[in-house]
Protein backbone atom coordinates (compact mmCIF):
# COMPACT_ATOMS: atom_id res chain seq x y z
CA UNK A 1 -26.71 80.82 85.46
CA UNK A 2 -30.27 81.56 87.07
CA UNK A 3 -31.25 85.06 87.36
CA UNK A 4 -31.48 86.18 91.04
CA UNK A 5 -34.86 87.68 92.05
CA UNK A 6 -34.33 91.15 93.10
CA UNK A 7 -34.41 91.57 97.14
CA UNK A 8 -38.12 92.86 98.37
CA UNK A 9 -38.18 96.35 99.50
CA UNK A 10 -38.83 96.61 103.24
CA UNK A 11 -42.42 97.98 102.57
CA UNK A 12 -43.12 94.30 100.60
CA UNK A 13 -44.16 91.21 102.91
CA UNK A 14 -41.18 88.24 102.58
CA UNK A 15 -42.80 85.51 100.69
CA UNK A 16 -40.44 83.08 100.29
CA UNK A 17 -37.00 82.04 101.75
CA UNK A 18 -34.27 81.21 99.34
CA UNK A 19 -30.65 80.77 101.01
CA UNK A 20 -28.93 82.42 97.61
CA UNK A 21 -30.99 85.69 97.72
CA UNK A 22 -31.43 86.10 101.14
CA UNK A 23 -28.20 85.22 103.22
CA UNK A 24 -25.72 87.88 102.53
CA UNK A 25 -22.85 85.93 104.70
CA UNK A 26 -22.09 83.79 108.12
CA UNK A 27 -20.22 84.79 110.63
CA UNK A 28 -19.57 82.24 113.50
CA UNK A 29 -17.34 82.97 116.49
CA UNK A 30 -15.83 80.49 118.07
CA UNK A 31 -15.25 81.96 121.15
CA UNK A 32 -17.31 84.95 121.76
CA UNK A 33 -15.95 86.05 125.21
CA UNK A 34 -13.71 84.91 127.78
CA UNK A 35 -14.76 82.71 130.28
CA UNK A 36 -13.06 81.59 133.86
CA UNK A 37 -12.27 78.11 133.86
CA UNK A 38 -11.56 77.79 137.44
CA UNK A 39 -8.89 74.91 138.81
CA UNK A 40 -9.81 72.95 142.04
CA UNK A 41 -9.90 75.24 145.02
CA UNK A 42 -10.64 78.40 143.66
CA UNK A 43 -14.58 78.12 144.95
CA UNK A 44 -14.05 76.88 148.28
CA UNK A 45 -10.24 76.92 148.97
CA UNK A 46 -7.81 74.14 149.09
CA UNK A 47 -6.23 72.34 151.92
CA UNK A 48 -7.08 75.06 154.96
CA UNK A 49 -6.13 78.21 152.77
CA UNK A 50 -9.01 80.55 151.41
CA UNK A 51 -10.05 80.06 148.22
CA UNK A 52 -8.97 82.98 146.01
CA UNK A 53 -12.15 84.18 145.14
CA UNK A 54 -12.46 85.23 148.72
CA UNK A 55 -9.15 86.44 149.29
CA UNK A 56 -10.16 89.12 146.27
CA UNK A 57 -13.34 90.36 147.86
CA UNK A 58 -12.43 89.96 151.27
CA UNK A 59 -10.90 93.72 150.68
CA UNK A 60 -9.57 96.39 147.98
CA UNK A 61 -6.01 96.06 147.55
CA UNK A 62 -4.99 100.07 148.10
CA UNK A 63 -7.64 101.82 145.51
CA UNK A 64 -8.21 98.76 143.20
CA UNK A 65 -11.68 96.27 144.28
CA UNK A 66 -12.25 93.36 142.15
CA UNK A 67 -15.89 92.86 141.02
CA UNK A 68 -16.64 90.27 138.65
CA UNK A 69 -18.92 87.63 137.98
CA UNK A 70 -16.35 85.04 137.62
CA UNK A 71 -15.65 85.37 141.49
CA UNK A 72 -19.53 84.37 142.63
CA UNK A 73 -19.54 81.83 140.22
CA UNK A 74 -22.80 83.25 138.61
CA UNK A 75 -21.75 84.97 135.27
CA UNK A 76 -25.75 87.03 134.72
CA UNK A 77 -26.35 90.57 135.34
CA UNK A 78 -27.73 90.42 138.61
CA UNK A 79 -24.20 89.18 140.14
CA UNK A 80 -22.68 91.85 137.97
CA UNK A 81 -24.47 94.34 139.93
CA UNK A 82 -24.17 92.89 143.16
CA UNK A 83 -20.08 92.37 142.74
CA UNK A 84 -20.22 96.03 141.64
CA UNK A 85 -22.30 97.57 144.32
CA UNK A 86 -19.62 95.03 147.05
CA UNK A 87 -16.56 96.67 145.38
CA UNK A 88 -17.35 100.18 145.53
CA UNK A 89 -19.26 99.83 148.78
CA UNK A 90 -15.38 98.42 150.13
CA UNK A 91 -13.86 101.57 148.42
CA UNK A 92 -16.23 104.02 149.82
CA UNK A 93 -15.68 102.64 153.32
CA UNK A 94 -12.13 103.70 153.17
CA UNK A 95 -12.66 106.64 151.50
CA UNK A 96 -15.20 107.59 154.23
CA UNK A 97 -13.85 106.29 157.31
């Protein structure tokens, strides 16, 4: 059995790679986080009814607005935030009116 070389301290520079010494473990997930997988109509509606994406941010249902990327189609931050900022906006307007 070959002797391991002992791990460099943070203060000493890396000067070689070797896979043994210097992978502790791999970790692979094979789904990291749920994703909508949307069925035909649920963008733009199906045969003259609303697609259900609109139907949810159309308006709150009692105290409860839906905001999530999945319903703009556009799963990045910047939708996040703008879904957000819709569903509370909705909320506020009844709170305020």
């Amino acid at each position: 059995m070959a002797r391991r070389k002992p791990t460099p301290r943070p203060h000493e520079p890396l000067t070689s790679f070797d896979a043994r010494r210097d992978i502790a473990g791999i970790i692979l997930n094979r789904w990291g986080h749920a994703y909508l997988n949307p069925q035909p109509g649920f963008f733009f509606g199906k045969d003259g009814e609303p697609a259900p994406r609109e139907i949810l941010r159309r308006a709150p249902f009692g105290r409860i607005a839906f905001a999530n990327t999945d319903l703009s189609g556009a799963p990045d931050h910047k939708t996040a935030i703008m879904e957000g900022f819709r569903a509370v906006g909705q909320l506020l307007d009844r709170v305020l009116t």
